[in-house]
N, C-alpha and C. Protein backbone atom coordinates (compact mmCIF):
# COMPACT_ATOMS: atom_id res chain seq x y z
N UNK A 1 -59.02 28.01 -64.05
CA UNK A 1 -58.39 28.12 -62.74
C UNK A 1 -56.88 27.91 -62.87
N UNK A 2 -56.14 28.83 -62.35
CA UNK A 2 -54.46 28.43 -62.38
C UNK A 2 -53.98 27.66 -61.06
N UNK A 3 -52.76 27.45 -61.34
CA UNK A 3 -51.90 26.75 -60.12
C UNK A 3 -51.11 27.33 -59.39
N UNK A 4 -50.24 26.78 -58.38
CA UNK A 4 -49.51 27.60 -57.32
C UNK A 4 -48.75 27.22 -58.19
N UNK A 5 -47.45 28.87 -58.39
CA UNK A 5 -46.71 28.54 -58.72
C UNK A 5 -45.42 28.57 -57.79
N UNK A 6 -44.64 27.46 -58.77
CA UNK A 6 -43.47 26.66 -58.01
C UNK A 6 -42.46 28.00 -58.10
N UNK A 7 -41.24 28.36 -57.56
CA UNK A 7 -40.12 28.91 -57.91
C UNK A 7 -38.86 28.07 -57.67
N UNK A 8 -38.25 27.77 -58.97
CA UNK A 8 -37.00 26.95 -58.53
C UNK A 8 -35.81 28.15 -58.29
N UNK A 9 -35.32 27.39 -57.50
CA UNK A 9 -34.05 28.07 -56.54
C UNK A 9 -32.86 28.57 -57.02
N UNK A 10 -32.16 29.61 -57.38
CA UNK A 10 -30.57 29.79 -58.30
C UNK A 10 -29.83 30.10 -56.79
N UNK A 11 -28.44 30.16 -57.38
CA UNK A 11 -27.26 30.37 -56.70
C UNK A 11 -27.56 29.49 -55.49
N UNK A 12 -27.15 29.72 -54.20
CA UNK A 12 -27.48 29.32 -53.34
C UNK A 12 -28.74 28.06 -53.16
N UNK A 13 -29.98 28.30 -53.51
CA UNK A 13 -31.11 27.39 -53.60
C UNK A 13 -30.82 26.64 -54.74
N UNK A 14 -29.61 26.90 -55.64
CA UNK A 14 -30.11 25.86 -56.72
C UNK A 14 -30.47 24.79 -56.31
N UNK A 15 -31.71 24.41 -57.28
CA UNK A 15 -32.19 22.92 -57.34
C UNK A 15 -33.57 22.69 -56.25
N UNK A 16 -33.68 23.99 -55.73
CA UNK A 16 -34.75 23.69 -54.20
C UNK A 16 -36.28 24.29 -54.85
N UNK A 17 -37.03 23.68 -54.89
CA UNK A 17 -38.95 24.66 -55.23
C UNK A 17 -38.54 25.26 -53.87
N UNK A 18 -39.95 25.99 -53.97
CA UNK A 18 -40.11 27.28 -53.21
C UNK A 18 -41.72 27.71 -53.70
N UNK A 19 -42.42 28.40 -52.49
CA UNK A 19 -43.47 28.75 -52.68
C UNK A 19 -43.38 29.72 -51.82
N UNK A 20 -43.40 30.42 -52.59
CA UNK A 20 -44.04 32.17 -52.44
C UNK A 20 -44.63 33.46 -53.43
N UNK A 21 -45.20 34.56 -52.43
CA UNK A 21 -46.09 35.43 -52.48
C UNK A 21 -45.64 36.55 -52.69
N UNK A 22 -46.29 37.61 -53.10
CA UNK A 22 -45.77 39.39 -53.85
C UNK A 22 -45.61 39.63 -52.36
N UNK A 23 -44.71 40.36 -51.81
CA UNK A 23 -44.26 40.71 -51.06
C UNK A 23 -44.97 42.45 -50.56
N UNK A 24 -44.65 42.74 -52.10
CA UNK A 24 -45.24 44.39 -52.45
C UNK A 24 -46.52 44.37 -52.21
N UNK A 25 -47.42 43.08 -51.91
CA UNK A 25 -48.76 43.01 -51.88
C UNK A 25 -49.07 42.50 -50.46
N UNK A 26 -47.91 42.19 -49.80
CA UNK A 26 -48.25 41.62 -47.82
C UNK A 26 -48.70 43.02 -46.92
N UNK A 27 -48.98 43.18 -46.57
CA UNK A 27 -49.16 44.54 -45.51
C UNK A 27 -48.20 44.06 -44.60
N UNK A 28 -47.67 43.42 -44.03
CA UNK A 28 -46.73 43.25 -42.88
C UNK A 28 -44.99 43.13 -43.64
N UNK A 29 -45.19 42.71 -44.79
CA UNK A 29 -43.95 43.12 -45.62
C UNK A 29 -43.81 44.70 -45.51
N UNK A 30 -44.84 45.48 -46.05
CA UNK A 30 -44.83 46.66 -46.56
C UNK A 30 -44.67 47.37 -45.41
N UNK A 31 -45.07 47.53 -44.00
CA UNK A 31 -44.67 47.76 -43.09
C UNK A 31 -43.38 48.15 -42.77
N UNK A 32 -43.25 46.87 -42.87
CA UNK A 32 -41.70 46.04 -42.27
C UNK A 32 -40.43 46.76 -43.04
N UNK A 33 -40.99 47.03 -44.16
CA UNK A 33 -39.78 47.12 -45.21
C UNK A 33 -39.69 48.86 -45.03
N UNK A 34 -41.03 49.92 -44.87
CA UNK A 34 -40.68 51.29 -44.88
C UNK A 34 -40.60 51.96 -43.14
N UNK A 35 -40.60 50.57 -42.13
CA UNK A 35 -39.72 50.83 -41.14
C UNK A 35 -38.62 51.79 -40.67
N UNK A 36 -38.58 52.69 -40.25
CA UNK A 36 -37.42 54.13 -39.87
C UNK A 36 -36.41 53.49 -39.00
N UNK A 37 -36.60 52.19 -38.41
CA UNK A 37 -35.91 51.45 -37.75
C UNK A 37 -35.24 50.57 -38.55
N UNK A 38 -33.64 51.41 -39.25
CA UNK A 38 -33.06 50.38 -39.87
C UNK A 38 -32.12 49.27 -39.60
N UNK A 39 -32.16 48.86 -38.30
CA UNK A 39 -31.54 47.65 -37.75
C UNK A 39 -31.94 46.28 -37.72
N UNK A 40 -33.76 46.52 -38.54
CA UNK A 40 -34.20 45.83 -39.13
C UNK A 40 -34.08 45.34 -40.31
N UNK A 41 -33.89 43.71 -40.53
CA UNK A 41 -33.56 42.88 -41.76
C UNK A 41 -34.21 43.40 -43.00
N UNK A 42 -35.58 43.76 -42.60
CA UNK A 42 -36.42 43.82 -43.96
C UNK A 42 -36.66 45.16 -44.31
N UNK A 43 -35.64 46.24 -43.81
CA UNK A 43 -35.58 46.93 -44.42
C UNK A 43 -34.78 47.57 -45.27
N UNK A 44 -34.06 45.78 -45.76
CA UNK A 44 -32.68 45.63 -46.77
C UNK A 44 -33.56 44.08 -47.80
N UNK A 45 -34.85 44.39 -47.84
CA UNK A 45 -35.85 43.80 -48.26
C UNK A 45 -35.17 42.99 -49.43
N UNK A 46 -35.20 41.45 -49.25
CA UNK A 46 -34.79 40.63 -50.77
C UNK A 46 -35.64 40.66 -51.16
N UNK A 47 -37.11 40.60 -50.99
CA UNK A 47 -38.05 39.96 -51.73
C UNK A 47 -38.67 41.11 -52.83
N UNK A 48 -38.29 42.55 -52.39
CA UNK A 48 -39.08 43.56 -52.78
C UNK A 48 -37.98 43.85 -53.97
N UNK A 49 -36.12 43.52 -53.70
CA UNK A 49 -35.80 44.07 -54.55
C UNK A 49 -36.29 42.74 -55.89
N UNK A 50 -35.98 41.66 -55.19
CA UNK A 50 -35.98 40.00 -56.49
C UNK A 50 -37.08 40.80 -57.31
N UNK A 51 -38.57 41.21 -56.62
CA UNK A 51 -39.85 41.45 -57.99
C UNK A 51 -39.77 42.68 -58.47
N UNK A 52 -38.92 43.47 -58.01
CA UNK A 52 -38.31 44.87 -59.15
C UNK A 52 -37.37 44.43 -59.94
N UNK A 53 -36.65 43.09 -59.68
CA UNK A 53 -35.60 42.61 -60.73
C UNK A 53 -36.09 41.63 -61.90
N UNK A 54 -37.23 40.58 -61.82
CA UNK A 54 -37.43 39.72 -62.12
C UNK A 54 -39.07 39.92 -62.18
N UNK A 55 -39.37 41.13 -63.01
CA UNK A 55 -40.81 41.66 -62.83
C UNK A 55 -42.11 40.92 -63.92
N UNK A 56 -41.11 39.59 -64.48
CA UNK A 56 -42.41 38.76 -65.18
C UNK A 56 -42.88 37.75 -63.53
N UNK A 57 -42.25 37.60 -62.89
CA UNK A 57 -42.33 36.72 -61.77
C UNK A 57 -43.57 37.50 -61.03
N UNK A 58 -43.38 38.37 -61.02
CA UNK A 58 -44.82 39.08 -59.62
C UNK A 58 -46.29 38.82 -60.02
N UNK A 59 -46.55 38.46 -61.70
CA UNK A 59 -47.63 38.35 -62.02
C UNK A 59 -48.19 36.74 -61.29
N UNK A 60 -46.99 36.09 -61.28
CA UNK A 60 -47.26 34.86 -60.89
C UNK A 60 -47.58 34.46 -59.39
N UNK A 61 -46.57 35.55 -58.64
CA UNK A 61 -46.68 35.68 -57.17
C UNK A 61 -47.97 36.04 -56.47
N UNK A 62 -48.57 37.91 -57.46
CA UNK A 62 -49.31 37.99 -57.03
C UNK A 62 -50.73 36.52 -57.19
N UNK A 63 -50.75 35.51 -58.43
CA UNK A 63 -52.12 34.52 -58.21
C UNK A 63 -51.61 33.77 -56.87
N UNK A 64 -49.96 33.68 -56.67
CA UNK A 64 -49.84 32.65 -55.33
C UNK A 64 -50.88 33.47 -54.27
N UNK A 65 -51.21 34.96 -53.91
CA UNK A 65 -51.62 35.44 -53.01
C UNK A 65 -52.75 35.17 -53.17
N UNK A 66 -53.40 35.16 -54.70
CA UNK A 66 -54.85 35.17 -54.03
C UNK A 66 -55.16 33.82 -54.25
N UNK A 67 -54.57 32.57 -54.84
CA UNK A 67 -55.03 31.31 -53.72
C UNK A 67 -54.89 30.92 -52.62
N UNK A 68 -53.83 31.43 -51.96
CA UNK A 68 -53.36 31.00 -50.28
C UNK A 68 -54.85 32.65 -49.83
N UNK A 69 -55.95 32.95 -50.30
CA UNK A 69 -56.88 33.43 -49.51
C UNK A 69 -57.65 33.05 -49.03
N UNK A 70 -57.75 31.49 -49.26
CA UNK A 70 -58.51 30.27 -49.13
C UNK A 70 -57.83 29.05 -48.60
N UNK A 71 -58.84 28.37 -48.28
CA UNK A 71 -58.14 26.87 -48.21
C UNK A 71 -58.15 25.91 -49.25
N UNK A 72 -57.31 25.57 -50.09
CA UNK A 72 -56.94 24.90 -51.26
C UNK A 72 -57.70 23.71 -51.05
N UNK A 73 -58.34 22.98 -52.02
CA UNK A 73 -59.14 21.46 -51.83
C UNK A 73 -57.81 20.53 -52.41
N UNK A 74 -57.99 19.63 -52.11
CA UNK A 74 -56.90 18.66 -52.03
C UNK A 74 -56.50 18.41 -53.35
N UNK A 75 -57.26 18.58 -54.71
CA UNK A 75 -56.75 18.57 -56.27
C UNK A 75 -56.13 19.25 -56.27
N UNK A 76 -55.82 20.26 -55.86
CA UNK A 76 -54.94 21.88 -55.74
C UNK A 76 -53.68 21.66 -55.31
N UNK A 77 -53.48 20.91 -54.62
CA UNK A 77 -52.12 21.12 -53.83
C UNK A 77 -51.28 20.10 -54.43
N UNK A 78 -49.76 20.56 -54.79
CA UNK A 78 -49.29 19.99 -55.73
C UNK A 78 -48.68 18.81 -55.16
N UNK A 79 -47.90 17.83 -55.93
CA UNK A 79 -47.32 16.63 -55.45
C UNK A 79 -45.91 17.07 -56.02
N UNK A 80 -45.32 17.12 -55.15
CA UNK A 80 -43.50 16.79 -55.72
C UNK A 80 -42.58 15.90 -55.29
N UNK A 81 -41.70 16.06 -56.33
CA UNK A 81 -40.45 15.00 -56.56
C UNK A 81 -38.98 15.44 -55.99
N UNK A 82 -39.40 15.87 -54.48
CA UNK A 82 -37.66 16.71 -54.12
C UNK A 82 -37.96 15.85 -53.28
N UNK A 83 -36.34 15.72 -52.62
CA UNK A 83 -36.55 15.60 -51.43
C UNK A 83 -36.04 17.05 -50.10
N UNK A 84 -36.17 18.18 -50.91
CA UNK A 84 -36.14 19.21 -50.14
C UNK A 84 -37.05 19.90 -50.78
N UNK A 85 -37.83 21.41 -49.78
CA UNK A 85 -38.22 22.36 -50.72
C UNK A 85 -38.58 23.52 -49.66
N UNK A 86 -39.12 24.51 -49.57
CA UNK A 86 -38.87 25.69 -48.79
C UNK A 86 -39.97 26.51 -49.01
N UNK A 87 -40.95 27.11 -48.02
CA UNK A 87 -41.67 27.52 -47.78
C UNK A 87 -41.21 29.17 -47.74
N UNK A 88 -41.72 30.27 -48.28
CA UNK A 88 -41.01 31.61 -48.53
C UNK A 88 -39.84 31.82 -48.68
N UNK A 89 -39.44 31.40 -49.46
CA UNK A 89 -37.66 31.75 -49.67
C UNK A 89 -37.44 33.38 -50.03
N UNK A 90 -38.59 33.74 -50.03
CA UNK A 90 -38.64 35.50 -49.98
C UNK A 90 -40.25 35.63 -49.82
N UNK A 91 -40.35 37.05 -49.29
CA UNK A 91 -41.84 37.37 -48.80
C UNK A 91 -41.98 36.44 -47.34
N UNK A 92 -43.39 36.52 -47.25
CA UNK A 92 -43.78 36.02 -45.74
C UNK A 92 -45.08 36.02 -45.95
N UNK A 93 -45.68 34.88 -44.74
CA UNK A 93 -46.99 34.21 -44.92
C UNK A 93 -48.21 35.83 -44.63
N UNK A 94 -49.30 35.77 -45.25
CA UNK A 94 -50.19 36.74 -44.98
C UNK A 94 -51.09 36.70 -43.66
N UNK A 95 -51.66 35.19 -43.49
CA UNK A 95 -52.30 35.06 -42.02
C UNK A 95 -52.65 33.56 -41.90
N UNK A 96 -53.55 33.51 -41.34
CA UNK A 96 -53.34 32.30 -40.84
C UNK A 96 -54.00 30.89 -41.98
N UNK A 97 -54.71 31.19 -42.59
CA UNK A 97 -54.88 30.26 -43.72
C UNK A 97 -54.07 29.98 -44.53
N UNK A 98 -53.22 31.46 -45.11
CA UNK A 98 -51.80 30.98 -45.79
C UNK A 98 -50.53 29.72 -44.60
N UNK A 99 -51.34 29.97 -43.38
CA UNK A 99 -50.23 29.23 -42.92
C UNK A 99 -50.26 27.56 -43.20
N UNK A 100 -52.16 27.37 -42.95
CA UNK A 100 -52.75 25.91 -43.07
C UNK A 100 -52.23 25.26 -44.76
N UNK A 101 -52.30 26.33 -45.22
CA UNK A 101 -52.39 25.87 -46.78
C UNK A 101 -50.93 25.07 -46.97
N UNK A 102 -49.70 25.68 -46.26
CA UNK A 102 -48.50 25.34 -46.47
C UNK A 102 -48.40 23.67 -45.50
N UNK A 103 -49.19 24.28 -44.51
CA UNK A 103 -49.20 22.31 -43.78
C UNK A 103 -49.72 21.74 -44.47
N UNK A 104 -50.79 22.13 -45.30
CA UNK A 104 -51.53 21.01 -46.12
C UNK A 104 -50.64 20.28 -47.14
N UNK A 105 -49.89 21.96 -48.39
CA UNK A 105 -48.78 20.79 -48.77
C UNK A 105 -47.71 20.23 -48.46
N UNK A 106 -47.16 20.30 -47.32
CA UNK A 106 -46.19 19.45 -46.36
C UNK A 106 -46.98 17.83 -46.16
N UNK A 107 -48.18 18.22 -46.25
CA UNK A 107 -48.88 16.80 -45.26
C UNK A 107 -48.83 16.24 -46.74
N UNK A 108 -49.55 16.73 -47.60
CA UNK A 108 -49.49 16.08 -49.15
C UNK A 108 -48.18 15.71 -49.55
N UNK A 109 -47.19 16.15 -49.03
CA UNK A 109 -45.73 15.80 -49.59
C UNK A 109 -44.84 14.84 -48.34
N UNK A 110 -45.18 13.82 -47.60
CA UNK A 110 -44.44 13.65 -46.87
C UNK A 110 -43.42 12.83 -47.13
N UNK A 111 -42.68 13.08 -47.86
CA UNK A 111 -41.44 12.26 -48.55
C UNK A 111 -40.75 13.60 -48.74
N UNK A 112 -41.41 14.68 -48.98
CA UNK A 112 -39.96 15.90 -48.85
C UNK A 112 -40.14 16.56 -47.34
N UNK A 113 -38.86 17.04 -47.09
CA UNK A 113 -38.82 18.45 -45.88
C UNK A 113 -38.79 19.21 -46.60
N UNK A 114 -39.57 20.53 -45.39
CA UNK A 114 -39.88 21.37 -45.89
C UNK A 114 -39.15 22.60 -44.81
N UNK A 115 -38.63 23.46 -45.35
CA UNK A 115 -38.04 24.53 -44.62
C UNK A 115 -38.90 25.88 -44.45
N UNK A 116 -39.20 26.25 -43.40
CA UNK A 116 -40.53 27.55 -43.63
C UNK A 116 -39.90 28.42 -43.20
N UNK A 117 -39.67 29.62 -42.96
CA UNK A 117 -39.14 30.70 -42.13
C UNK A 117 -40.30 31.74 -42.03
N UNK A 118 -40.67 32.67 -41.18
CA UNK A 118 -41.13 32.92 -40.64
C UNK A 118 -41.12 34.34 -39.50
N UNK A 119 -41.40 34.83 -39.65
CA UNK A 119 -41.45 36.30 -38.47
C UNK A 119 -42.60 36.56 -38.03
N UNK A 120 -43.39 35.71 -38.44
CA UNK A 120 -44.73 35.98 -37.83
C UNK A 120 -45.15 35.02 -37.04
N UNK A 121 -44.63 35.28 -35.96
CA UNK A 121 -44.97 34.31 -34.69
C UNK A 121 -46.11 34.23 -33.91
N UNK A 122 -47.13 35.63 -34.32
CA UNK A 122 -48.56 35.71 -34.23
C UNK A 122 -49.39 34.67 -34.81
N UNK A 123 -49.29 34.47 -36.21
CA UNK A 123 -49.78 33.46 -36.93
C UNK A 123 -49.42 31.88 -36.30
N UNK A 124 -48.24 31.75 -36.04
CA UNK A 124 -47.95 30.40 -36.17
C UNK A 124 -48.64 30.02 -34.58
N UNK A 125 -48.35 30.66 -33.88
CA UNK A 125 -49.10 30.55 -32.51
C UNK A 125 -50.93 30.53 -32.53
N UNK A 126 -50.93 30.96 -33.79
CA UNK A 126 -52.86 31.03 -34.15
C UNK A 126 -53.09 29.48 -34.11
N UNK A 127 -51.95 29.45 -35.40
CA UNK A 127 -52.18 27.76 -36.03
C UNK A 127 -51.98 26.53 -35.14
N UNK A 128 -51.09 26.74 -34.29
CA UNK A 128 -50.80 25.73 -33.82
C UNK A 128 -51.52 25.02 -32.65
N UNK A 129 -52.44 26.28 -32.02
CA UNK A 129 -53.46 26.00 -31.12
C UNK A 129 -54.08 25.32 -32.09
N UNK A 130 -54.70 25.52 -33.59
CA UNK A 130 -55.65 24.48 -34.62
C UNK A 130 -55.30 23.30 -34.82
N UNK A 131 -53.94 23.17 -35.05
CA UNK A 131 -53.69 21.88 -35.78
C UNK A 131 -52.07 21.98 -35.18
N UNK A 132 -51.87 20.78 -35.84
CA UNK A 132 -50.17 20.45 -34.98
C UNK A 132 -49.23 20.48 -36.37
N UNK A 133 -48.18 20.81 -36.18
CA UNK A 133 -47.01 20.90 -37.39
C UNK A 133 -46.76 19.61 -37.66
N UNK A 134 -46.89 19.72 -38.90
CA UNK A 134 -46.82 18.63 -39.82
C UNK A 134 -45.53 17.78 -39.54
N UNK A 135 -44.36 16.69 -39.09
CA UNK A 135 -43.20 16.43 -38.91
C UNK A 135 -42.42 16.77 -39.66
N UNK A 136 -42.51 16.79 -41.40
CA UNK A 136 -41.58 17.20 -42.32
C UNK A 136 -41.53 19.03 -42.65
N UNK A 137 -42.00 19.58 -41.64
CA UNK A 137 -41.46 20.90 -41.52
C UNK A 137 -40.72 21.14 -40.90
N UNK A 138 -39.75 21.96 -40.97
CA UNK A 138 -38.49 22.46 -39.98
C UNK A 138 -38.97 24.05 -40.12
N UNK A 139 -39.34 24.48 -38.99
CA UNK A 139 -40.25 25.82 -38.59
C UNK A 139 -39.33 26.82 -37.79
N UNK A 140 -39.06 27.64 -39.30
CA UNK A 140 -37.43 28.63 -38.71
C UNK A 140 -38.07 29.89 -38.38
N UNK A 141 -37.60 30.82 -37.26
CA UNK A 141 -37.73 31.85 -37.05
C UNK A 141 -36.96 32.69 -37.19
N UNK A 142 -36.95 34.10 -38.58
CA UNK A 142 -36.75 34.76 -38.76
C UNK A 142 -36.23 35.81 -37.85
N UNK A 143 -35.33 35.90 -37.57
CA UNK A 143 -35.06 36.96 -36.84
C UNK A 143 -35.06 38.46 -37.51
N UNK A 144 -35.73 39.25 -36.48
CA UNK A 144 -35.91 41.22 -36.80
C UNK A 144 -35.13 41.66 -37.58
N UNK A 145 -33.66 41.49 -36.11
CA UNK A 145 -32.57 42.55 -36.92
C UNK A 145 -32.03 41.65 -37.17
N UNK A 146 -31.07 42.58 -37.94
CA UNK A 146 -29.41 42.18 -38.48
C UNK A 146 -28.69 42.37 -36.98
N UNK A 147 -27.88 41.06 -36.79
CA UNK A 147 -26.74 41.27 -36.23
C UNK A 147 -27.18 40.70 -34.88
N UNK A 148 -28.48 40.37 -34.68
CA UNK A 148 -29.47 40.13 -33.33
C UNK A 148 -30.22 38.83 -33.56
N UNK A 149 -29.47 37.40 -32.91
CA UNK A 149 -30.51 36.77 -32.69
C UNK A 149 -31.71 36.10 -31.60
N UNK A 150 -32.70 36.56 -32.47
CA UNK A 150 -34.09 36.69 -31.45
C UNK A 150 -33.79 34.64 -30.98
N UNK A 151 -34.23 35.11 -29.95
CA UNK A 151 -35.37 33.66 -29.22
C UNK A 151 -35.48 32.88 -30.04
N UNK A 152 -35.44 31.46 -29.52
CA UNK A 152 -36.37 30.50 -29.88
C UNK A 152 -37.96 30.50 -29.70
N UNK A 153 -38.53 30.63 -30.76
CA UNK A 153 -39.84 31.00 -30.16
C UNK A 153 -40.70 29.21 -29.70
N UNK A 154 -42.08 29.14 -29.18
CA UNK A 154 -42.42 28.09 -29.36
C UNK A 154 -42.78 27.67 -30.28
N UNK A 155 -42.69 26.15 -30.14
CA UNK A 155 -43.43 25.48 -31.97
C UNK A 155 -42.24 25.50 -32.93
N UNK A 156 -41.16 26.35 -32.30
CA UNK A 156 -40.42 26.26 -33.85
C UNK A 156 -39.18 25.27 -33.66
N UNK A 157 -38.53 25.01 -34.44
CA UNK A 157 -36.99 24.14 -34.70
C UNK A 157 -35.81 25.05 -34.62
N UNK A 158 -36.21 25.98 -35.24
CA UNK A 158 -34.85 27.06 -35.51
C UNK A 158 -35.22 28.63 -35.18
N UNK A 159 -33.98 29.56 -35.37
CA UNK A 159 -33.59 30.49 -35.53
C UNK A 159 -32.23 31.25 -36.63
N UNK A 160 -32.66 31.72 -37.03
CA UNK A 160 -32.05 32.49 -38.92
C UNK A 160 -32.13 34.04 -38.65
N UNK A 161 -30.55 33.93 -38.42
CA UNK A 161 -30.23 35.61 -38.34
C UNK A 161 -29.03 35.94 -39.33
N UNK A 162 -29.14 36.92 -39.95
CA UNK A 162 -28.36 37.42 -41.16
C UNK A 162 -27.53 38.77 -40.29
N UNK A 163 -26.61 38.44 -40.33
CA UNK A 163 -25.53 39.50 -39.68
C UNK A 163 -24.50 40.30 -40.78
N UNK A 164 -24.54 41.90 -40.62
CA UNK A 164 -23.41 42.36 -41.33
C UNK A 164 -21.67 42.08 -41.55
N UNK A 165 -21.50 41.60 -41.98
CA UNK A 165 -19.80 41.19 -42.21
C UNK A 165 -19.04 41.99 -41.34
N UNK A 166 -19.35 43.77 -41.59
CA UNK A 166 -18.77 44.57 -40.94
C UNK A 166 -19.00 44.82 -39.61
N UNK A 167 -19.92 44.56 -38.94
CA UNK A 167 -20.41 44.21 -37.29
C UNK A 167 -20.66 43.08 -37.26
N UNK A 168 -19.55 42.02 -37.35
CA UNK A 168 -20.22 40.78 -37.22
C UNK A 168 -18.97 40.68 -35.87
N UNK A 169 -19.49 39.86 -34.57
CA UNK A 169 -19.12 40.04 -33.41
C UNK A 169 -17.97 38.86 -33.25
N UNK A 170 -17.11 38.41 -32.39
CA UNK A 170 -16.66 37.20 -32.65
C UNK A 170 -16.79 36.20 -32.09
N UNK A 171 -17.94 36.20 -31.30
CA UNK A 171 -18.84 35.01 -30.53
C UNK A 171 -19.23 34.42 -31.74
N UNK A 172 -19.95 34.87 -32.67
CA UNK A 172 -21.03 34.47 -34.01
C UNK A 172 -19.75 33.28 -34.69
N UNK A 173 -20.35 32.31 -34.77
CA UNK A 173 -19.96 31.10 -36.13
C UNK A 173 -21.08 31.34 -37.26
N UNK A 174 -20.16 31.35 -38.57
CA UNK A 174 -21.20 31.93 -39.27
C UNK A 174 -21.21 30.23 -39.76
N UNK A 175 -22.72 29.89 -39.85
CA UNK A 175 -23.19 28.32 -40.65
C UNK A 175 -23.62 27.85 -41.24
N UNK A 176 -24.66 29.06 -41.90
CA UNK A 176 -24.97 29.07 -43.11
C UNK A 176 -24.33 28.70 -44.72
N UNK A 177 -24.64 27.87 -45.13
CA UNK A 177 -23.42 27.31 -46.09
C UNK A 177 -23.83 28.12 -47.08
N UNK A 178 -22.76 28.04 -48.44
CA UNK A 178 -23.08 28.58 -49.80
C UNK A 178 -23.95 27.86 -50.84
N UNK A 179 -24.18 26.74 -50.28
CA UNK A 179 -25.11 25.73 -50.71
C UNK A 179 -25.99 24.92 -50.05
N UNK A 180 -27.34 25.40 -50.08
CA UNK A 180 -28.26 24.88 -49.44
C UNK A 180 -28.70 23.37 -49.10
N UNK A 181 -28.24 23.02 -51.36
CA UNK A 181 -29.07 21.49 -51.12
C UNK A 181 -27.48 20.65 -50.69
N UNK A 182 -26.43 21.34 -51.14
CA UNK A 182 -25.68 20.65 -50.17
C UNK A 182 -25.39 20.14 -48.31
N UNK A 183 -25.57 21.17 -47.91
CA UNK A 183 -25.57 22.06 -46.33
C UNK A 183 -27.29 20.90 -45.80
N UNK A 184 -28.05 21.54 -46.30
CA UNK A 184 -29.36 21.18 -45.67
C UNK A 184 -29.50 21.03 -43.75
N UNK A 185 -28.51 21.88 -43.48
CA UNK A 185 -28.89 22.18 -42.33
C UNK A 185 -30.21 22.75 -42.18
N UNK A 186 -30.47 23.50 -42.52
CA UNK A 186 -32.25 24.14 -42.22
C UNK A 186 -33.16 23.21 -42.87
N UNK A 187 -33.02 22.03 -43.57
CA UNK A 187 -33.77 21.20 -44.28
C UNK A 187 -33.81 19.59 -43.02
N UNK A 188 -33.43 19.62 -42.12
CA UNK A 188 -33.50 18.55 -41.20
C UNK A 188 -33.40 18.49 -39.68
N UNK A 189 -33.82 17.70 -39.00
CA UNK A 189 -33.93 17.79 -37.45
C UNK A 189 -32.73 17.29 -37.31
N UNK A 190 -31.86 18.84 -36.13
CA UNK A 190 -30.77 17.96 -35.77
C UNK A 190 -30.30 19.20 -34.43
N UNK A 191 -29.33 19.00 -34.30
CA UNK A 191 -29.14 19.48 -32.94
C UNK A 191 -28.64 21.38 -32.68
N UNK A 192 -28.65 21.54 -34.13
CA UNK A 192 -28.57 22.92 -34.78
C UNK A 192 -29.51 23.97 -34.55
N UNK A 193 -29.63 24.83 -33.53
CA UNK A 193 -30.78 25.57 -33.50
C UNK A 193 -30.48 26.76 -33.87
N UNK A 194 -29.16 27.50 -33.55
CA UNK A 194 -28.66 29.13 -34.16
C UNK A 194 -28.03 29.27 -35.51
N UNK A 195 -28.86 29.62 -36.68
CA UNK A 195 -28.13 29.31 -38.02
C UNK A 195 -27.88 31.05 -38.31
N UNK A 196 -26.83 31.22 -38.81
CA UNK A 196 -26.26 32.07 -39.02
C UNK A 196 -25.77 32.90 -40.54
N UNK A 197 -26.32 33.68 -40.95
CA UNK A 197 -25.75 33.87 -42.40
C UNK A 197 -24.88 35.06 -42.16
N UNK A 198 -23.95 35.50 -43.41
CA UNK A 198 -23.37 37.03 -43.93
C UNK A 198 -24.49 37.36 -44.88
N UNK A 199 -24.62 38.60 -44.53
CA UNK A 199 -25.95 39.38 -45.68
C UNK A 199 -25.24 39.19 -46.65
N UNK A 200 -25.99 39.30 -47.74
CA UNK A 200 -25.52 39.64 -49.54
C UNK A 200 -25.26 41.31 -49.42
């Protein structure tokens, strides 16, 4: 039997785990990403180009998919030593068991936060009628487009919209820092709800 694997974080994430899934293997990625509607984020897809760049990694992604097809028994779920770490730092949850599995290791880890992001507000609205969010999650919502940020949805902490440099409006503060584990704005409860990036 193998393990979930961890992804540690470069540039920006240095120093942060991360748990995620083949992207090329989500149906709501794959969707999302051959979308004709390009005012949409994901169809400037990080996650699809990272496992065409870094193509020993997808073998590993794809076993993350097929254990989050289940519910992990409690030997399974790992224990770590951060005190940050991040739930899809590329890709996105598949349904609603991948969602439990990620509270489970939040609940197993409660000495780290955990940062989740999210566009699937179907799911999280499944889950949350089941069970209640764990406290050490900070439950970000992905916003669609570029340049557009969506709602606060319910259940969540945040909102994460990636805006073009070249249409970027001058209402927008951009707040997203260049360093995550420095910044850790999306890593804590605080009075911050519109986080803002420049695309890559």
């Amino acid at each position: 039997m193998y393990k979930l694997h961890i992804t540690m974080g470069t540039a920006k994430m240095e120093g942060i785990p991360s748990f995620n899934t083949a992207a090329t293997k989500n149906p709501f990625c794959i969707k999302m990403n051959a979308s004709a509607d390009k005012s949409l984020i994901c169809t400037n897809c990080y996650a699809v180009n990272t496992e065409k760049r870094y193509v020993n990694l997808v073998g590993a992604l794809e076993r993350n998919n097929d254990l989050f097809e289940r519910i992990l028994l409690d030997t399974e779920l790992p224990r770590l030593n951060y005190a940050i770490a991040r739930f899809d730092s590329f890709g996105e949850v598949h349904n609603a068991i991948h969602v439990l599995n990620y509270f489970n290791i939040a609940r197993k880890n409660p000495e780290t936060t955990f940062g989740f992001w999210t566009k699937r507000k179907d799911l999280i609205k499944k889950v949350l009628k089941m069970v209640s969010k764990p406290a050490n999650v900070i439950l970000i919502h992905s916003s669609a487009k570029k340049n557009k940020a969506d709602r606060l949805p319910a259940g969540y902490d945040k909102v994460f919209t990636a805006h073009k440099k070249s249409d970027l409006k001058p209402s927008i503060t951009i707040n997203c820092s260049k360093s995550c584990n420095d910044c850790r704005l999306c890593y804590s409860h605080n009075d911050v709800v519109f986080i803002n990036e420049i695309m890559k």
